[in-house]
PDB file of N, CA and C in Angstrom:
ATOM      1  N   UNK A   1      11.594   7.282 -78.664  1.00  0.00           N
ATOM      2  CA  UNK A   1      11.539   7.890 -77.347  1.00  0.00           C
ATOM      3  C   UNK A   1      12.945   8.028 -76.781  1.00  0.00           C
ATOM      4  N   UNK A   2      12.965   9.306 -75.936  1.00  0.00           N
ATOM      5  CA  UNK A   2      14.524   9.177 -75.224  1.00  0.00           C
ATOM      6  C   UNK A   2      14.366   8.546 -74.135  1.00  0.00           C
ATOM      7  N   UNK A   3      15.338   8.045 -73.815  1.00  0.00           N
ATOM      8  CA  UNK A   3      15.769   7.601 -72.286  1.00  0.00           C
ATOM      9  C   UNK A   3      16.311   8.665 -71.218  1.00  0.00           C
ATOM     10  N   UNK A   4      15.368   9.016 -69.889  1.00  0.00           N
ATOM     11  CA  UNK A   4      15.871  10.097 -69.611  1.00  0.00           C
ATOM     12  C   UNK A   4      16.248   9.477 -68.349  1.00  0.00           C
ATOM     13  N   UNK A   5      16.754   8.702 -68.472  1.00  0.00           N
ATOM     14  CA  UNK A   5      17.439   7.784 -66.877  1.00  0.00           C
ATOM     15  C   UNK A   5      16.588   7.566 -65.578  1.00  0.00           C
ATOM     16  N   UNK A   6      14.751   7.819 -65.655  1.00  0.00           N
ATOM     17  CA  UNK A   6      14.445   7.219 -64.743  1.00  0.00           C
ATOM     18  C   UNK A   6      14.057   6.290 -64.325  1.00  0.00           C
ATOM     19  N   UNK A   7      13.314   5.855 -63.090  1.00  0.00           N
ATOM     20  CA  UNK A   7      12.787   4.316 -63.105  1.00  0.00           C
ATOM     21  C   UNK A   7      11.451   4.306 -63.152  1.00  0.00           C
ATOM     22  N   UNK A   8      11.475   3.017 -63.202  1.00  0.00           N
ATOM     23  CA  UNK A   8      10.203   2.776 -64.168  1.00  0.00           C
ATOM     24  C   UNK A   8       9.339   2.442 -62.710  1.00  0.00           C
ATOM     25  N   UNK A   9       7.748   2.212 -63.486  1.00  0.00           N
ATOM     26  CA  UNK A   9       6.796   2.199 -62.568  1.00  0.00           C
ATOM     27  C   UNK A   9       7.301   0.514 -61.632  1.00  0.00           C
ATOM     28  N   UNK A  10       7.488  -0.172 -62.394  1.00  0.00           N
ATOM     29  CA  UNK A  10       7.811  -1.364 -61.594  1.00  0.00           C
ATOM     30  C   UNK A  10       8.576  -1.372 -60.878  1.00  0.00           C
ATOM     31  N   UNK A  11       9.770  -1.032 -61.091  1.00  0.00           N
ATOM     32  CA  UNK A  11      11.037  -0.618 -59.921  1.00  0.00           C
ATOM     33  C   UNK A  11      10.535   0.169 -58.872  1.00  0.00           C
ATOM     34  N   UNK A  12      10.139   0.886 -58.950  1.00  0.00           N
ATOM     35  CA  UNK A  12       9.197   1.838 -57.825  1.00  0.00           C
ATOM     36  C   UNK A  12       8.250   0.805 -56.530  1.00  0.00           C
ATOM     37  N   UNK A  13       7.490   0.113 -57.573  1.00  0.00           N
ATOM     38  CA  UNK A  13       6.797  -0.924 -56.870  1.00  0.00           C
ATOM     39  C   UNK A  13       7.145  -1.648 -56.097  1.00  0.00           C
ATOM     40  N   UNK A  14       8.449  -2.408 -56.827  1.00  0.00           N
ATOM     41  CA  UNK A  14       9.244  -3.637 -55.615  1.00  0.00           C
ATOM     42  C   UNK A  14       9.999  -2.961 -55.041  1.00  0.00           C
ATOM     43  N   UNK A  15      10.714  -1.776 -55.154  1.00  0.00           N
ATOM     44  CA  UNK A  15      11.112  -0.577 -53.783  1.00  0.00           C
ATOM     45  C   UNK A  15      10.029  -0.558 -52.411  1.00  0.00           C
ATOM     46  N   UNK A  16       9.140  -0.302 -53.252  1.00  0.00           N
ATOM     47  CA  UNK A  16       8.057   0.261 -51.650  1.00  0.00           C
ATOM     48  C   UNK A  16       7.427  -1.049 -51.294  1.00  0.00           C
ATOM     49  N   UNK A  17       7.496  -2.604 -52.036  1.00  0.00           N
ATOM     50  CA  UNK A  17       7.144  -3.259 -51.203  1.00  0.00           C
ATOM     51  C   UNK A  17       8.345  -3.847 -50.289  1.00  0.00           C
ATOM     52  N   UNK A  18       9.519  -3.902 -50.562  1.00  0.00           N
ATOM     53  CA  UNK A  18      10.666  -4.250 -50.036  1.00  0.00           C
ATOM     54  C   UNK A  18      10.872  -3.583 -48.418  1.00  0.00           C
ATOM     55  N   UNK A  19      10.234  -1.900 -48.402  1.00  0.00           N
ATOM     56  CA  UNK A  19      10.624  -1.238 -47.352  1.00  0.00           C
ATOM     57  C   UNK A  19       9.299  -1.642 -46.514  1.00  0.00           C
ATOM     58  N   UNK A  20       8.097  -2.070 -47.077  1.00  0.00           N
ATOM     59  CA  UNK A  20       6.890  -2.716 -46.473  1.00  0.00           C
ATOM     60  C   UNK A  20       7.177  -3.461 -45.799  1.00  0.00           C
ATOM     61  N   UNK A  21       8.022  -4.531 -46.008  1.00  0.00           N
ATOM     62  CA  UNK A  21       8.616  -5.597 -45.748  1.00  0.00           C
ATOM     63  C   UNK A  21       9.659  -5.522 -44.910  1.00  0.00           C
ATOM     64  N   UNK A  22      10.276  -4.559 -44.704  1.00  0.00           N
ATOM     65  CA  UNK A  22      11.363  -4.331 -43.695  1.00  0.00           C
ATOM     66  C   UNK A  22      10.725  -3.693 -42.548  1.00  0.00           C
ATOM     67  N   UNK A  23       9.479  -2.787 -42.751  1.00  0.00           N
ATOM     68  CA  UNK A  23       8.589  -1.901 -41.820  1.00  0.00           C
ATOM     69  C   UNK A  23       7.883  -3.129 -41.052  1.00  0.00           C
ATOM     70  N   UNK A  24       7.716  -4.069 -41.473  1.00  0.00           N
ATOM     71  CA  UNK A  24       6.605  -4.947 -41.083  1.00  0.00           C
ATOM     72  C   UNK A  24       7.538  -6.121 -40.080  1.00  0.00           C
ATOM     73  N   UNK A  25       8.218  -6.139 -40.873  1.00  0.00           N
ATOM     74  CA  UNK A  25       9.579  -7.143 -39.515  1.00  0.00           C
ATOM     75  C   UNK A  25      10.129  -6.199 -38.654  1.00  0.00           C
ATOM     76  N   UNK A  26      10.281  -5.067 -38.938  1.00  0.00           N
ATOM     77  CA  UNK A  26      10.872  -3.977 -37.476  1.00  0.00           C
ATOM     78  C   UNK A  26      10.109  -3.480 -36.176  1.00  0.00           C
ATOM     79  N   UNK A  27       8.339  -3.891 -37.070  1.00  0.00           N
ATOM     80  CA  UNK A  27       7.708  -2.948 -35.980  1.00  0.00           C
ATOM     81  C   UNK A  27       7.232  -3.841 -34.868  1.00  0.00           C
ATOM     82  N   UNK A  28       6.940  -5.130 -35.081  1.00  0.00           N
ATOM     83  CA  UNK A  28       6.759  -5.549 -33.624  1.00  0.00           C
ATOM     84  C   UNK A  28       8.274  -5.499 -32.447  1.00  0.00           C
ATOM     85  N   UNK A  29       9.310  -5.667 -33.005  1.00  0.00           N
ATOM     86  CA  UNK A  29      10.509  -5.420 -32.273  1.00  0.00           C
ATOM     87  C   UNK A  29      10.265  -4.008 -31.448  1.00  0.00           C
ATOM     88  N   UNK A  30       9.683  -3.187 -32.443  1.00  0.00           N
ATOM     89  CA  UNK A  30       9.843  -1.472 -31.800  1.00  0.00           C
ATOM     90  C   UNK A  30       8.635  -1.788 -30.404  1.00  0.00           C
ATOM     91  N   UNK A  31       7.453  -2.154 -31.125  1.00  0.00           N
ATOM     92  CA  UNK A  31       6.434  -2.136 -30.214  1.00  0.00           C
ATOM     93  C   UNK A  31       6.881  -2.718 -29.007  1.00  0.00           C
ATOM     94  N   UNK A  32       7.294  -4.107 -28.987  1.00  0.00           N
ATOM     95  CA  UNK A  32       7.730  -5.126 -27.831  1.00  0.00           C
ATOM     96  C   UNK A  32       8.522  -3.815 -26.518  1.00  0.00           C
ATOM     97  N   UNK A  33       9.375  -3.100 -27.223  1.00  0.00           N
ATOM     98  CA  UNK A  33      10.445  -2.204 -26.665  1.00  0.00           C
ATOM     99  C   UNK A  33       9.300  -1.761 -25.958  1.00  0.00           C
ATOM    100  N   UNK A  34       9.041  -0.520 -26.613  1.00  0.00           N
ATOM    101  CA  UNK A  34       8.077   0.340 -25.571  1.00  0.00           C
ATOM    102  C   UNK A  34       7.104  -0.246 -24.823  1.00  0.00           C
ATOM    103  N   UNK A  35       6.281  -1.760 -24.977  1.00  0.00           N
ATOM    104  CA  UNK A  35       5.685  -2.251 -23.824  1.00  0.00           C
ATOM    105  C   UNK A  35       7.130  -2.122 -22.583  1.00  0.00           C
ATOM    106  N   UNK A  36       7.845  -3.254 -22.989  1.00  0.00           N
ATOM    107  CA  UNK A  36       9.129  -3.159 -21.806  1.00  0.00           C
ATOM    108  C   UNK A  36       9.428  -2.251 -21.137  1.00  0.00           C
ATOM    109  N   UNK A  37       9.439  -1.159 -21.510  1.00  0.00           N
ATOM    110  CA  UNK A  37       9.947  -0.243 -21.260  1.00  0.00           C
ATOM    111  C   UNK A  37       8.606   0.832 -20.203  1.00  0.00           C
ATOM    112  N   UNK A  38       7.757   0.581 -20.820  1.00  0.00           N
ATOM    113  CA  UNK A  38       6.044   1.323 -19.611  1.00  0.00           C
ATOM    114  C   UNK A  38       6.219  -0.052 -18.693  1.00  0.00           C
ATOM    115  N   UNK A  39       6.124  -1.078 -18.845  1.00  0.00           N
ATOM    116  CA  UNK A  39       6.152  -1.645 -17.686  1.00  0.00           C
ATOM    117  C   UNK A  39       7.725  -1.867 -16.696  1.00  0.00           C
ATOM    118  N   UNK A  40       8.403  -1.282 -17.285  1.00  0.00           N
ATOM    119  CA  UNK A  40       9.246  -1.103 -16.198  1.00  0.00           C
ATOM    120  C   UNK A  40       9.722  -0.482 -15.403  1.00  0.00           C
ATOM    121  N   UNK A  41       8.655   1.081 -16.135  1.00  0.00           N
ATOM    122  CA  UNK A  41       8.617   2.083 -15.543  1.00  0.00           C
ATOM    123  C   UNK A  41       7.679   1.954 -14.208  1.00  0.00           C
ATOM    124  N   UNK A  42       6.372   0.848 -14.296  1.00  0.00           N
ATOM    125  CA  UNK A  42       5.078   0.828 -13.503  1.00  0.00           C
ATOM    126  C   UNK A  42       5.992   0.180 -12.417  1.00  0.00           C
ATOM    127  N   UNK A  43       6.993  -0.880 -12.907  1.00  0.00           N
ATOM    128  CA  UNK A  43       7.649  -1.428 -11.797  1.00  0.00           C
ATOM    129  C   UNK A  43       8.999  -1.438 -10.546  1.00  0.00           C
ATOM    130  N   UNK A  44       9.297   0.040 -11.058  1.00  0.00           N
ATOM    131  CA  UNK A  44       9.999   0.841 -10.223  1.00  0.00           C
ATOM    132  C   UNK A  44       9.143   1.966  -9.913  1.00  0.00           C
ATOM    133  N   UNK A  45       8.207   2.365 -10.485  1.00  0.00           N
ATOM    134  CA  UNK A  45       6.694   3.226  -9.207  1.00  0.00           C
ATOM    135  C   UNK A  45       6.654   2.091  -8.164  1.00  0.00           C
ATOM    136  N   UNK A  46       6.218   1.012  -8.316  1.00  0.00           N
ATOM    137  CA  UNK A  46       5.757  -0.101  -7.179  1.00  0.00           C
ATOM    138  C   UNK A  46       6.559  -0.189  -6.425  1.00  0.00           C
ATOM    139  N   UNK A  47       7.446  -0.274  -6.361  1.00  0.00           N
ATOM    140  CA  UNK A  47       9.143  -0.962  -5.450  1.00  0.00           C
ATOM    141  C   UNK A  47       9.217   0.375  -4.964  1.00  0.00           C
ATOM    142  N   UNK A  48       9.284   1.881  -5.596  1.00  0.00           N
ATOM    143  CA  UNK A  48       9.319   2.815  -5.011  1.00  0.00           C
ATOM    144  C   UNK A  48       8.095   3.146  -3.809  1.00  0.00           C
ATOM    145  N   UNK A  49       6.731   2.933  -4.092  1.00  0.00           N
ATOM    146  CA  UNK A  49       6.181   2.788  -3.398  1.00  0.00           C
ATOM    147  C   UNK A  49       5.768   2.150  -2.077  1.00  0.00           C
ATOM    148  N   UNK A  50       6.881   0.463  -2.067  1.00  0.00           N
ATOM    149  CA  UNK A  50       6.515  -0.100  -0.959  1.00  0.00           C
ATOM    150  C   UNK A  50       7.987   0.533  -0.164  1.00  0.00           C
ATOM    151  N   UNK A  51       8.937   0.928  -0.838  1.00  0.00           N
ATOM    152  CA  UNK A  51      10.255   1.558   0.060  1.00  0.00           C
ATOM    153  C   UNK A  51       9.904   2.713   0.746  1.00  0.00           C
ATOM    154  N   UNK A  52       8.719   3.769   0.355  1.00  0.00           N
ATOM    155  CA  UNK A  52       8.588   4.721   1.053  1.00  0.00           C
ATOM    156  C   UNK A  52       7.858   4.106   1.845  1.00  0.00           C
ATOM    157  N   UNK A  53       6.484   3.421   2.108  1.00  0.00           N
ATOM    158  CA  UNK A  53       6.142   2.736   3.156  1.00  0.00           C
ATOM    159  C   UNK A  53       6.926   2.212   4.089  1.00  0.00           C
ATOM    160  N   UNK A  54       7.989   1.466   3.505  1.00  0.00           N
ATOM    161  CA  UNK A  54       8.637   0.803   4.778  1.00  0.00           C
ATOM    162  C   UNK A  54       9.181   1.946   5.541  1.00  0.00           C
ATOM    163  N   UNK A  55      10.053   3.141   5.486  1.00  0.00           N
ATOM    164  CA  UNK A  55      10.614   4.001   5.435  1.00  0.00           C
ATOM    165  C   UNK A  55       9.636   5.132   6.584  1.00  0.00           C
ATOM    166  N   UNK A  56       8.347   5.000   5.806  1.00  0.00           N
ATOM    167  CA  UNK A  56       7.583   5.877   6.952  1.00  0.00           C
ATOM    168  C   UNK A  56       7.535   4.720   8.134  1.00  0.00           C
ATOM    169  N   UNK A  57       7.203   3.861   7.982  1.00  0.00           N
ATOM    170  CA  UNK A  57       6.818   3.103   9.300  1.00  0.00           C
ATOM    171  C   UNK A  57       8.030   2.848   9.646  1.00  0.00           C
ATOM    172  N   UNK A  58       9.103   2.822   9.105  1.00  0.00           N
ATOM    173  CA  UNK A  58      10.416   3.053  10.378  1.00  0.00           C
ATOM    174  C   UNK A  58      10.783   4.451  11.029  1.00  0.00           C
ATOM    175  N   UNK A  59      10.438   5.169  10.142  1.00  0.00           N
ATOM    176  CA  UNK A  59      10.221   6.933  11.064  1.00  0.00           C
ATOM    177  C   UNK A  59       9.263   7.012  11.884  1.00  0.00           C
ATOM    178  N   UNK A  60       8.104   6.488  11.477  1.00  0.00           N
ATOM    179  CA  UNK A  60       7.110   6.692  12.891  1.00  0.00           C
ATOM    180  C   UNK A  60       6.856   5.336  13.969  1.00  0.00           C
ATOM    181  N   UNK A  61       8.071   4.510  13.730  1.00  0.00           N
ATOM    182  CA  UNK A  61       7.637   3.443  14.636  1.00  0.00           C
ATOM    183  C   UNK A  61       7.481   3.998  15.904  1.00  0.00           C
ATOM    184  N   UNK A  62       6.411   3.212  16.487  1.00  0.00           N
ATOM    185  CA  UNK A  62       6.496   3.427  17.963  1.00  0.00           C
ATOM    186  C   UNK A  62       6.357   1.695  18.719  1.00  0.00           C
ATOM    187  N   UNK A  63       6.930   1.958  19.929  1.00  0.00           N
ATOM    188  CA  UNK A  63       7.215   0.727  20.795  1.00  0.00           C
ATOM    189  C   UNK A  63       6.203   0.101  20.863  1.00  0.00           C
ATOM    190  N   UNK A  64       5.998  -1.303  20.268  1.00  0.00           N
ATOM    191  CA  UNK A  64       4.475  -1.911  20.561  1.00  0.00           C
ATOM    192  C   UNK A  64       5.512  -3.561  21.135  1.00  0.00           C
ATOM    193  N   UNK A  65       4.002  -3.817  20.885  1.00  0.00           N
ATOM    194  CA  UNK A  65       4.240  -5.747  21.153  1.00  0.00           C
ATOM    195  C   UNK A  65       5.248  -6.312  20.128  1.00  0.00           C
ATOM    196  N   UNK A  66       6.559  -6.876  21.214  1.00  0.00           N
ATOM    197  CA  UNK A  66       7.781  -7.232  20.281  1.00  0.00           C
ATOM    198  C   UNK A  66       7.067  -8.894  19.689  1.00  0.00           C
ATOM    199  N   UNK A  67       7.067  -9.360  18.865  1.00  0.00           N
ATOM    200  CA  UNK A  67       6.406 -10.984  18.666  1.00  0.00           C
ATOM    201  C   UNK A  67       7.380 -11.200  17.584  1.00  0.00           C
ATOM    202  N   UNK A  68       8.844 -10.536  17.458  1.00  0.00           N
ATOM    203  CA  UNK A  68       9.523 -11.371  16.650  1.00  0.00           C
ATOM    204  C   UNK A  68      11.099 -11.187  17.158  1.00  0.00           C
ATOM    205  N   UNK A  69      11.831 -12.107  16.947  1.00  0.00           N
ATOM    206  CA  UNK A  69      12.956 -11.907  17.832  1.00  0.00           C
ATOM    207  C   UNK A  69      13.914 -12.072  16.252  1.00  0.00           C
ATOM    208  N   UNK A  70      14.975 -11.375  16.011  1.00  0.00           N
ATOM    209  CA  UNK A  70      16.102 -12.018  15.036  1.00  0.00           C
ATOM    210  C   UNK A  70      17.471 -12.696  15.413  1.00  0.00           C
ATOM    211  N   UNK A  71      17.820 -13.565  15.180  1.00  0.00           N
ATOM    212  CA  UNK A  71      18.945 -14.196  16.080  1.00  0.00           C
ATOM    213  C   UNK A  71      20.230 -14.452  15.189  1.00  0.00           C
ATOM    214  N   UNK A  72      20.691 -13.730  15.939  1.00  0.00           N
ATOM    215  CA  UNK A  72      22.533 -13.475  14.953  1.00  0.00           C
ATOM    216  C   UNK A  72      23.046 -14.418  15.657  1.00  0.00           C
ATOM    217  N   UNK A  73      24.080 -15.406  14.618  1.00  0.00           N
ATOM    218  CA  UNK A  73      25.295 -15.858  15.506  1.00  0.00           C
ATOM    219  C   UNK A  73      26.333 -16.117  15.230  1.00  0.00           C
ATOM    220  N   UNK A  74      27.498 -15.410  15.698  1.00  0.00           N
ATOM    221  CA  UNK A  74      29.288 -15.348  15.356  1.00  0.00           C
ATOM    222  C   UNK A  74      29.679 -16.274  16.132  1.00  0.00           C
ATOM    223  N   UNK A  75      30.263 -17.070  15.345  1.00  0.00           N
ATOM    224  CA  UNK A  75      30.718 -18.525  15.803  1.00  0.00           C
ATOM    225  C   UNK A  75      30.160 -19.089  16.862  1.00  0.00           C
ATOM    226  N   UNK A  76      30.429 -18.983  18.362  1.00  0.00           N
ATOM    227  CA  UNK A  76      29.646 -19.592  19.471  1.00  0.00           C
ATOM    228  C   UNK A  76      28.484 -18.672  20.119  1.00  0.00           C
ATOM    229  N   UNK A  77      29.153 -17.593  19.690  1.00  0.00           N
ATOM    230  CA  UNK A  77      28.133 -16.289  20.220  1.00  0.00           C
ATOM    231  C   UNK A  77      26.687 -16.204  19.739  1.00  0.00           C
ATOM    232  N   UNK A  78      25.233 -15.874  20.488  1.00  0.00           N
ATOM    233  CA  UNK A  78      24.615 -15.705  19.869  1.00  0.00           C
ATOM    234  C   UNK A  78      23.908 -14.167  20.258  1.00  0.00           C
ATOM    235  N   UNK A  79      23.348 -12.974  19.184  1.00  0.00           N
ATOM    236  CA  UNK A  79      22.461 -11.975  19.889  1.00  0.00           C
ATOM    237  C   UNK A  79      20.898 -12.243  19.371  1.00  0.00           C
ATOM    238  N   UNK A  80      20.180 -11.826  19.886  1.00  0.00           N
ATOM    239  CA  UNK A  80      18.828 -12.085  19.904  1.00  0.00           C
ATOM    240  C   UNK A  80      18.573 -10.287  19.888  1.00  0.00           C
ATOM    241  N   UNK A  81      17.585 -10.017  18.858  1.00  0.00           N
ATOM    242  CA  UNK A  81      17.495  -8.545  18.872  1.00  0.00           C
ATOM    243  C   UNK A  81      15.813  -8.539  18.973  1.00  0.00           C
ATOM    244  N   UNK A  82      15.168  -8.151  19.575  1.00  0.00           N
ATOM    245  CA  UNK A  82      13.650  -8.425  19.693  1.00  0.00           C
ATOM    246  C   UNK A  82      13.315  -7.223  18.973  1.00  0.00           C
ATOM    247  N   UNK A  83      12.360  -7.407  18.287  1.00  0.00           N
ATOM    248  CA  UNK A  83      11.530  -6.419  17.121  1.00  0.00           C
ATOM    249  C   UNK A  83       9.859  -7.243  16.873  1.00  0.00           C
ATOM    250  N   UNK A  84       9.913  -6.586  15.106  1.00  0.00           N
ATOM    251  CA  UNK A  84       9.054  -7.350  14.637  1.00  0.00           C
ATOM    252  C   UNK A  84       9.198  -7.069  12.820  1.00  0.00           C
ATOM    253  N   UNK A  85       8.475  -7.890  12.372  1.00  0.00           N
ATOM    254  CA  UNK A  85       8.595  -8.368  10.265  1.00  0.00           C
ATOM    255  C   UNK A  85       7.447  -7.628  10.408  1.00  0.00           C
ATOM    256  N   UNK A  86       7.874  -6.466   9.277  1.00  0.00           N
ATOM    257  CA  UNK A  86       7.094  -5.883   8.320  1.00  0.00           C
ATOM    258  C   UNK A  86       7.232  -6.233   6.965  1.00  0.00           C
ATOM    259  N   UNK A  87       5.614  -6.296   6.181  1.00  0.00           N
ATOM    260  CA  UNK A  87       5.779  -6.440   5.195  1.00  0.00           C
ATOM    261  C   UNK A  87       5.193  -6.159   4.021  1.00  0.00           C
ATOM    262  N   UNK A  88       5.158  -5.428   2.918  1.00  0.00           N
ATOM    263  CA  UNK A  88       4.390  -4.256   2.822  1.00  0.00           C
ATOM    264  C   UNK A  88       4.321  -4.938   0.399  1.00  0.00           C
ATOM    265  N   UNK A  89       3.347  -4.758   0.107  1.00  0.00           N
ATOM    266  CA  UNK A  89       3.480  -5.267  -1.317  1.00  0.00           C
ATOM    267  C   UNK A  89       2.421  -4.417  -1.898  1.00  0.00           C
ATOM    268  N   UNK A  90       3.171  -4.415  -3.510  1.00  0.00           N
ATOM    269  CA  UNK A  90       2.244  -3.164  -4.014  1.00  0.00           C
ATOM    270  C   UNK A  90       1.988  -4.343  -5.307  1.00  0.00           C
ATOM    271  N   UNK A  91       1.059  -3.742  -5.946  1.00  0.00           N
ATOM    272  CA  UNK A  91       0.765  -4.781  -7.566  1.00  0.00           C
ATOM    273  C   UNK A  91       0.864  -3.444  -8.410  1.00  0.00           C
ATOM    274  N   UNK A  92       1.372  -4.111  -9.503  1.00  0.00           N
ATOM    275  CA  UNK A  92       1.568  -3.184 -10.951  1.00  0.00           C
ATOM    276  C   UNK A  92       1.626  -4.133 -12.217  1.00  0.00           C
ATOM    277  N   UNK A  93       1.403  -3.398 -13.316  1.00  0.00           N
ATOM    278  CA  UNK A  93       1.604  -4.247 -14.557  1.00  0.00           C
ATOM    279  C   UNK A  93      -0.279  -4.372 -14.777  1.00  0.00           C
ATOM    280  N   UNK A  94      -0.131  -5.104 -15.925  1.00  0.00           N
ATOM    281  CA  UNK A  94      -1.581  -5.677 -16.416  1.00  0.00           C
ATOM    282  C   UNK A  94      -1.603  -7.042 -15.961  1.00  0.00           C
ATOM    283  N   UNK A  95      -0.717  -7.740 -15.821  1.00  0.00           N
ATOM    284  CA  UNK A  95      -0.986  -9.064 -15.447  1.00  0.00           C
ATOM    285  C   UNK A  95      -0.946  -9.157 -13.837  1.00  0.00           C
ATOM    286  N   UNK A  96      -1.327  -7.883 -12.925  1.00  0.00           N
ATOM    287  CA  UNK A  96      -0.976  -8.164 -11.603  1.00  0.00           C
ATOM    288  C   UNK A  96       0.254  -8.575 -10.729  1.00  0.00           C
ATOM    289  N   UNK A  97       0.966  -8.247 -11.360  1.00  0.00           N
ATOM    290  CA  UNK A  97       2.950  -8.786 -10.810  1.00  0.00           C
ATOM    291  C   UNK A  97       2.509  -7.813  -9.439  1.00  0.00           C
ATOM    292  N   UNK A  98       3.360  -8.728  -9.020  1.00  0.00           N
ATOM    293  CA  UNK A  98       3.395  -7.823  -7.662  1.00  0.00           C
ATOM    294  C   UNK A  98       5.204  -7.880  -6.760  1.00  0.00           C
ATOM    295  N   UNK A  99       5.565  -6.551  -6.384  1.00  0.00           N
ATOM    296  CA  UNK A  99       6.876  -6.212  -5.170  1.00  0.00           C
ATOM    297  C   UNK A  99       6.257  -6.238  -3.941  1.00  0.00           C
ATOM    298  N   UNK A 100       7.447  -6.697  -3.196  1.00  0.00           N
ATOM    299  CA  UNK A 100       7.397  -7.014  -1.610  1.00  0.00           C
ATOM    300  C   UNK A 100       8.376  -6.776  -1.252  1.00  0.00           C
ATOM    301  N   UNK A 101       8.278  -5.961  -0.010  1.00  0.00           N
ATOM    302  CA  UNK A 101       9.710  -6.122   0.477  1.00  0.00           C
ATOM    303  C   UNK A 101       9.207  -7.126   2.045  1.00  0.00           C
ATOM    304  N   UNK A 102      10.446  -7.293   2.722  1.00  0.00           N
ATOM    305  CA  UNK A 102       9.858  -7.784   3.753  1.00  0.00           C
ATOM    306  C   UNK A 102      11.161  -7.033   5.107  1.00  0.00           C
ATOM    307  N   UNK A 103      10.809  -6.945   6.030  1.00  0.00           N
ATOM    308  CA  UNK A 103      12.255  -5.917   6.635  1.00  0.00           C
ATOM    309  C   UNK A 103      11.659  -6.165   8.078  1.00  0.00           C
ATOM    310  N   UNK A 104      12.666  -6.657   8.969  1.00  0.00           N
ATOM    311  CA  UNK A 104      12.648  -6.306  10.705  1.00  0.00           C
ATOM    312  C   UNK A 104      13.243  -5.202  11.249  1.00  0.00           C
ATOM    313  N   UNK A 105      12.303  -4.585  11.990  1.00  0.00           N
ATOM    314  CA  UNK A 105      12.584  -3.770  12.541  1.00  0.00           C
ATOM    315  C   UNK A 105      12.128  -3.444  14.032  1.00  0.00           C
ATOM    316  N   UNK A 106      13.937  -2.868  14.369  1.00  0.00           N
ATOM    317  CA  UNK A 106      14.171  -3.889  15.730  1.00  0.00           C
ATOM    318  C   UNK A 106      12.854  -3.031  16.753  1.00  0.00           C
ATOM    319  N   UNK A 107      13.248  -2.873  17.804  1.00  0.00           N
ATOM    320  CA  UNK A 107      12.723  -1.973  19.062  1.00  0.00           C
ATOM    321  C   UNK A 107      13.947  -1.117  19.141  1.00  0.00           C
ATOM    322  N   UNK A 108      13.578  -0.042  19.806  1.00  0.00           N
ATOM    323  CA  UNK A 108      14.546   1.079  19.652  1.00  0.00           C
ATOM    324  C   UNK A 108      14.712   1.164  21.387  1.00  0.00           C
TER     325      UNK A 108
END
């Protein structure tokens, strides 16, 4: 018989289990990624979501019952700004994570 320089059935074999083997250690790494990556997308929708909330209710505030006061103070000085705490939280993810913001906002 001649030798026509190819490989043989066995070489072939431990080729494609070798790349099996490299496919099989790469792909949970890949998978892990793209979870990370959808949920971090769900979790800047959420944060985006409670910022436009806060955002409308500071455009449409209107003057109600002040029941929270914030109190600044520079060295001896003190200001007292009367408002009130809003606080507004969205849930995302599969495991229920949840954003909050929390923000005073004064009286106008």
């Amino acid at each position: 018989m001649k030798n026509t320089g190819g490989f043989s059935v066995a070489e072939i074999l431990v080729c494609l289990m070798l790349i099996g083997l490299i496919v099989i250690m790469v792909l949970p790494s890949i998978t892990y990624g793209f979870i990370q990556l959808n949920e971090s997308g769900e979790r800047t929708k959420a944060v985006y979501t409670v910022r436009q909330a806060v955002e409308n209710e500071l455009a449409n505030a209107t003057p109600g019952p002040t029941s929270d006061t914030l109190r600044i103070t520079f060295n001896r000085d003190t200001i007292a700004v009367k408002g009130r705490i809003m606080e507004t939280e969205a849930t995302f993810g599969t495991k229920g994570d949840r954003t909050r913001i929390r923000v005073f906002i004064p009286n106008k």
